[in-house]
Protein backbone atom coordinates (compact mmCIF):
# COMPACT_ATOMS: atom_id res chain seq x y z
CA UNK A 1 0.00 0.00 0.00
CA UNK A 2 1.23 3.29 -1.14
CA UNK A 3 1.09 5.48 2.22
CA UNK A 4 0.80 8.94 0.28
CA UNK A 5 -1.67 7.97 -2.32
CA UNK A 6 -3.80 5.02 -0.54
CA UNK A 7 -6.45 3.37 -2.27
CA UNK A 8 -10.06 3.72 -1.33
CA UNK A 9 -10.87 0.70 -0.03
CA UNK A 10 -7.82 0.58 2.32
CA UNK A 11 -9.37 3.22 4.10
CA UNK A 12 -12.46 1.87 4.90
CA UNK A 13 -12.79 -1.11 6.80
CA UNK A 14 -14.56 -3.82 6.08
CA UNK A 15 -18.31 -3.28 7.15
CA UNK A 16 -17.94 -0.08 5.63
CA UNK A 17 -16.72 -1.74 2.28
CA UNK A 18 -19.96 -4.15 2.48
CA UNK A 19 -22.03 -1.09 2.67
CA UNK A 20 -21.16 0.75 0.01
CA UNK A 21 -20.73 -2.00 -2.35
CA UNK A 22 -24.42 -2.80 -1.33
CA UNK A 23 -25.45 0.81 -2.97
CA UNK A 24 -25.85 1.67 -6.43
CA UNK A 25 -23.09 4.32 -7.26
CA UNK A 26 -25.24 7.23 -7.44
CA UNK A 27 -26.08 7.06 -4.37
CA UNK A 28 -22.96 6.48 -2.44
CA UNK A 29 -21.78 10.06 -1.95
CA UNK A 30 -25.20 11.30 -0.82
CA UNK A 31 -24.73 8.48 1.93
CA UNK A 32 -20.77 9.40 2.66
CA UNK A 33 -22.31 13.25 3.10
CA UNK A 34 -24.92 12.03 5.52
CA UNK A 35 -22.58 10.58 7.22
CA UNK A 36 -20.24 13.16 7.48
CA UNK A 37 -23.10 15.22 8.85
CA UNK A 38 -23.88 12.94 11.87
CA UNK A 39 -20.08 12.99 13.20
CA UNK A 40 -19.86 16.47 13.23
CA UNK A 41 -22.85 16.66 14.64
CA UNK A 42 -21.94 14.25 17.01
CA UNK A 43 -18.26 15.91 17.59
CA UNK A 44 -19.86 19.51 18.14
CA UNK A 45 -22.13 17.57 21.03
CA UNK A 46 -18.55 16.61 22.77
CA UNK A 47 -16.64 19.95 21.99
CA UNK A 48 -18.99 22.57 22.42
CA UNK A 49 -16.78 25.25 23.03
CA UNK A 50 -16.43 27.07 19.03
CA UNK A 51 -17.97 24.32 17.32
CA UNK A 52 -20.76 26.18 16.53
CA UNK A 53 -18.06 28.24 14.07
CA UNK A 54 -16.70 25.13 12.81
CA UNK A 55 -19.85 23.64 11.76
CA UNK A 56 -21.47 26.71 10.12
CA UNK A 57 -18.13 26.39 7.75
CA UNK A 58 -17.91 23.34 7.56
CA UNK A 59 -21.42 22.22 7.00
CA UNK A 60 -22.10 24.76 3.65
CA UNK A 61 -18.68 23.52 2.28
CA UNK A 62 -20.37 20.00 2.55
CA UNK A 63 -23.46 20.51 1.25
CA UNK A 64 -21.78 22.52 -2.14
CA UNK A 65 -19.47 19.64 -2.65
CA UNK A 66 -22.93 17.93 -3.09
CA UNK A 67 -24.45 20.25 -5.42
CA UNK A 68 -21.40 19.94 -7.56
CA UNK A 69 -21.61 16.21 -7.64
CA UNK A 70 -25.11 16.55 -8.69
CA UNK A 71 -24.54 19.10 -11.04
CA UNK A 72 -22.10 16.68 -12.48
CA UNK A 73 -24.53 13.26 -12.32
CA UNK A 74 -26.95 15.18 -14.03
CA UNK A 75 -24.65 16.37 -16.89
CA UNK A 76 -22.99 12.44 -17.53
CA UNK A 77 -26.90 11.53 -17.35
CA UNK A 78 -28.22 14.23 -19.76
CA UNK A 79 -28.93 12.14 -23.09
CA UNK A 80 -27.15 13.81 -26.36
CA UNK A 81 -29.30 13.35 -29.58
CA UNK A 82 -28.11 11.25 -32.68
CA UNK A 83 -28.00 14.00 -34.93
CA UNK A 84 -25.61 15.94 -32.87
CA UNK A 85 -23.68 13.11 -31.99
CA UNK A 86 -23.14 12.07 -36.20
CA UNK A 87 -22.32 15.77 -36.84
CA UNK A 88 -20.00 15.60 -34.23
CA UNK A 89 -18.14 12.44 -35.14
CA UNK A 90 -17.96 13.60 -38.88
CA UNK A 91 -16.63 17.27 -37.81
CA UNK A 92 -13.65 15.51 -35.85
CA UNK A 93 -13.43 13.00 -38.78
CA UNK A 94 -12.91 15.99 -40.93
CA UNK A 95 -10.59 17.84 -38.85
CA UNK A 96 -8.53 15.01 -37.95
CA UNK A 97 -7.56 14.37 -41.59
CA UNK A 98 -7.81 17.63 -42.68
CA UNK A 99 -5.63 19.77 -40.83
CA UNK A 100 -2.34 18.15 -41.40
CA UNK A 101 -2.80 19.38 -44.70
CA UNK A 102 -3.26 23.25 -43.45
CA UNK A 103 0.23 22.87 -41.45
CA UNK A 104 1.73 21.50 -44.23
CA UNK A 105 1.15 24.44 -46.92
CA UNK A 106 1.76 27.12 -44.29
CA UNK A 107 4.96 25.68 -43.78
CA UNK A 108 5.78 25.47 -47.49
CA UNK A 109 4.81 28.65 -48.14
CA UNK A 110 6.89 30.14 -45.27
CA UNK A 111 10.05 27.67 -46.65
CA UNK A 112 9.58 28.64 -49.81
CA UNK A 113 9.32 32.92 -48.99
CA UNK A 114 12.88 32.54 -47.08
CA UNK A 115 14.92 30.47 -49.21
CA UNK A 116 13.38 31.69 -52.70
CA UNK A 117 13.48 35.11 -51.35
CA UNK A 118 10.29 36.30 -53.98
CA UNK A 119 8.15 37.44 -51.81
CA UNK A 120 9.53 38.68 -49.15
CA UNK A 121 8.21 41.65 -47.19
CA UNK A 122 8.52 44.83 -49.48
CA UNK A 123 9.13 43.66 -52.23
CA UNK A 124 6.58 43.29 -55.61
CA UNK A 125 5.29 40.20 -56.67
């Protein structure tokens, strides 16, 4: 096990592990953030003193970190219509073998203005 970049599942022991693998993916990190919820909770019951601060941080970092992932699910989730998809595929198709092409006559045309010397800046066609 790599100490600086574990994997998940080392971390969790092994009821946890049973747990999660028990959920469907989606919801996993709305369980993880209900969890996290309850132990600060929890630890703000057995500190008191400035955990009040801590949790009104804390607790709005939390729930945005959800709203991103949600943003997120709902974007990978979002369906994208055939026709866009076919236009895409034959725009990349066409740039792909297309744009070697472009380089290539720029750079001819820049070879050819030094060493012929014909068209150089100033000078007449």
């Amino acid at each position: 096990m790599d100490p600086v970049r574990p994997r998940l599942w080392d971390l969790l022991t092994e009821d946890e592990l049973l747990k999660f693998a028990a959920l469907p993916p989606r919801a996993r990190p709305g369980v993880v953030v209900g969890e996290m919820k309850v132990h600060l909770e929890q630890m703000c019951l057995r500190l008191e003193k400035g955990c009040s601060v801590f949790y009104r941080v804390v607790t709005p970092q939390v729930q945005n970190l959800m709203a991103c992932h949600e943003a997120m699910i709902r974007i990978r989730d979002t369906p994208v219509p055939y026709p866009f998809l076919y236009v895409l595929n034959i725009s990349t198709f066409v740039f792909v073998y297309t744009t070697p092409f472009f380089y290539r006559t720029d750079e001819v045309r820049r070879e050819g203005r030094r060493v012929g010397g014909k068209a150089g800046r100033g000078q007449p066609r």
